[in-house]
Protein backbone atom coordinates (compact mmCIF):
# COMPACT_ATOMS: atom_id res chain seq x y z
CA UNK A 1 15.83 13.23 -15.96
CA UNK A 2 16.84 9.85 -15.15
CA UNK A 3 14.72 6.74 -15.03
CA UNK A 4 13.35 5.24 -11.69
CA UNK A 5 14.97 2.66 -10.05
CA UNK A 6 12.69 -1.07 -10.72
CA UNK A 7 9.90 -0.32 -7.86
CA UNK A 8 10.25 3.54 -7.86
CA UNK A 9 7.47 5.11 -8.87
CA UNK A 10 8.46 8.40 -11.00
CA UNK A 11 6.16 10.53 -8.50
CA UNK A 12 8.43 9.28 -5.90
CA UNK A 13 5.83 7.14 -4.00
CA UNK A 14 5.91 4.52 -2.59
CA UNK A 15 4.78 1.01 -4.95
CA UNK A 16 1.92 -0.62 -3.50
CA UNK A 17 3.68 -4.72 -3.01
CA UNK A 18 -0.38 -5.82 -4.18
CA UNK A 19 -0.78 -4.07 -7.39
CA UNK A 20 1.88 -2.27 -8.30
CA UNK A 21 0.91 1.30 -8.09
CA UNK A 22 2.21 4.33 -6.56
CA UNK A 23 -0.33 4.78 -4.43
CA UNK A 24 0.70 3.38 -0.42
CA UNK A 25 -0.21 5.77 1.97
CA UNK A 26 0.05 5.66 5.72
CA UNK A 27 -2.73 5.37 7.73
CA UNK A 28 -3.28 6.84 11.04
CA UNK A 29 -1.89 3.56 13.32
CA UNK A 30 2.08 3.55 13.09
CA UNK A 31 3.48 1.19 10.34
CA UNK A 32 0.10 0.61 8.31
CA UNK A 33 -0.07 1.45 4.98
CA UNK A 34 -3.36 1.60 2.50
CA UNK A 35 -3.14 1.31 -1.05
CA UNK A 36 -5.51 4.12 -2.30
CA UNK A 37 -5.77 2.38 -5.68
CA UNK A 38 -6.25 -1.28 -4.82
CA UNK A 39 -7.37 -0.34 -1.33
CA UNK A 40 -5.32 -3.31 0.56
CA UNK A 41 -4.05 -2.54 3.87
CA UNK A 42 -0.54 -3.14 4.90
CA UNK A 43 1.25 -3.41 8.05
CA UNK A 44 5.08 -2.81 8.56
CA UNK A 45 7.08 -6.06 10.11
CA UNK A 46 10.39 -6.27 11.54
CA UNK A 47 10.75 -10.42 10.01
CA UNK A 48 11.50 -10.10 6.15
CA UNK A 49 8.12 -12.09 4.95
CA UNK A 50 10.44 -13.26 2.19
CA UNK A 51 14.22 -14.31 3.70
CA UNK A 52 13.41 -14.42 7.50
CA UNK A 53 16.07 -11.46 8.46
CA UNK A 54 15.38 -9.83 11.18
CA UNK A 55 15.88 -5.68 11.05
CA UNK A 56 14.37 -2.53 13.18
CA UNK A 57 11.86 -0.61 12.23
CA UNK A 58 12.89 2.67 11.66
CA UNK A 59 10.54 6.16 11.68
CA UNK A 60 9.31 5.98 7.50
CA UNK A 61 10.75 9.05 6.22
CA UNK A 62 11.53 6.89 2.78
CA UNK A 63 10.80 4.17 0.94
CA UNK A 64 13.90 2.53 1.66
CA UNK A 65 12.88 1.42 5.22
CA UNK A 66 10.18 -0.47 3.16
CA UNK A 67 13.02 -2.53 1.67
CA UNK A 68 14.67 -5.67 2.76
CA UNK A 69 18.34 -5.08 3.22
CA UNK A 70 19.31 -8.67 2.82
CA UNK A 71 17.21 -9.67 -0.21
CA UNK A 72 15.52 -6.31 -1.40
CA UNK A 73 11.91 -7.80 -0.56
CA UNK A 74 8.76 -5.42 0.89
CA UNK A 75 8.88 -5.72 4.41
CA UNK A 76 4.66 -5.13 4.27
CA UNK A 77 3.07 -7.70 5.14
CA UNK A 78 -0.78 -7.83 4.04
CA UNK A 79 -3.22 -7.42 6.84
């Protein structure tokens, strides 16, 4: 088995960007997300919170569409 990737949990889920843990679920409004562990919300953004790049907002089948694809930052912003 090989190790996760740095934020990949090794359940496969996706990290929470507050605390850490594999715990982010969605919640019933498109592009939220609840930690279940810290119990932050979260709310999918289209502006990188950390470089500024704009990208679309795909349908979250992965957590790669959770991912900057500039600088690798969460695209959640806390809510």
């Amino acid at each position: 088995m090989t190790e996760p990737a740095k934020g990949e949990s090794i359940l496969r889920r996706a990290a929470c960007p507050g605390c850490g843990e594999p715990w982010l679920r969605p919640t019933q409004l498109p592009g939220r997300f609840r930690c279940v562990y810290c119990l932050r919300r979260f709310e999918l953004v289209s502006q990188c919170p950390n470089c500024g790049e704009h990208q679309t907002i795909a349908r979250m089948s992965t957590t790669e569409d959770m991912t900057c694809q500039t600088c690798g930052d969460s695209m959640l912003r806390p809510v």
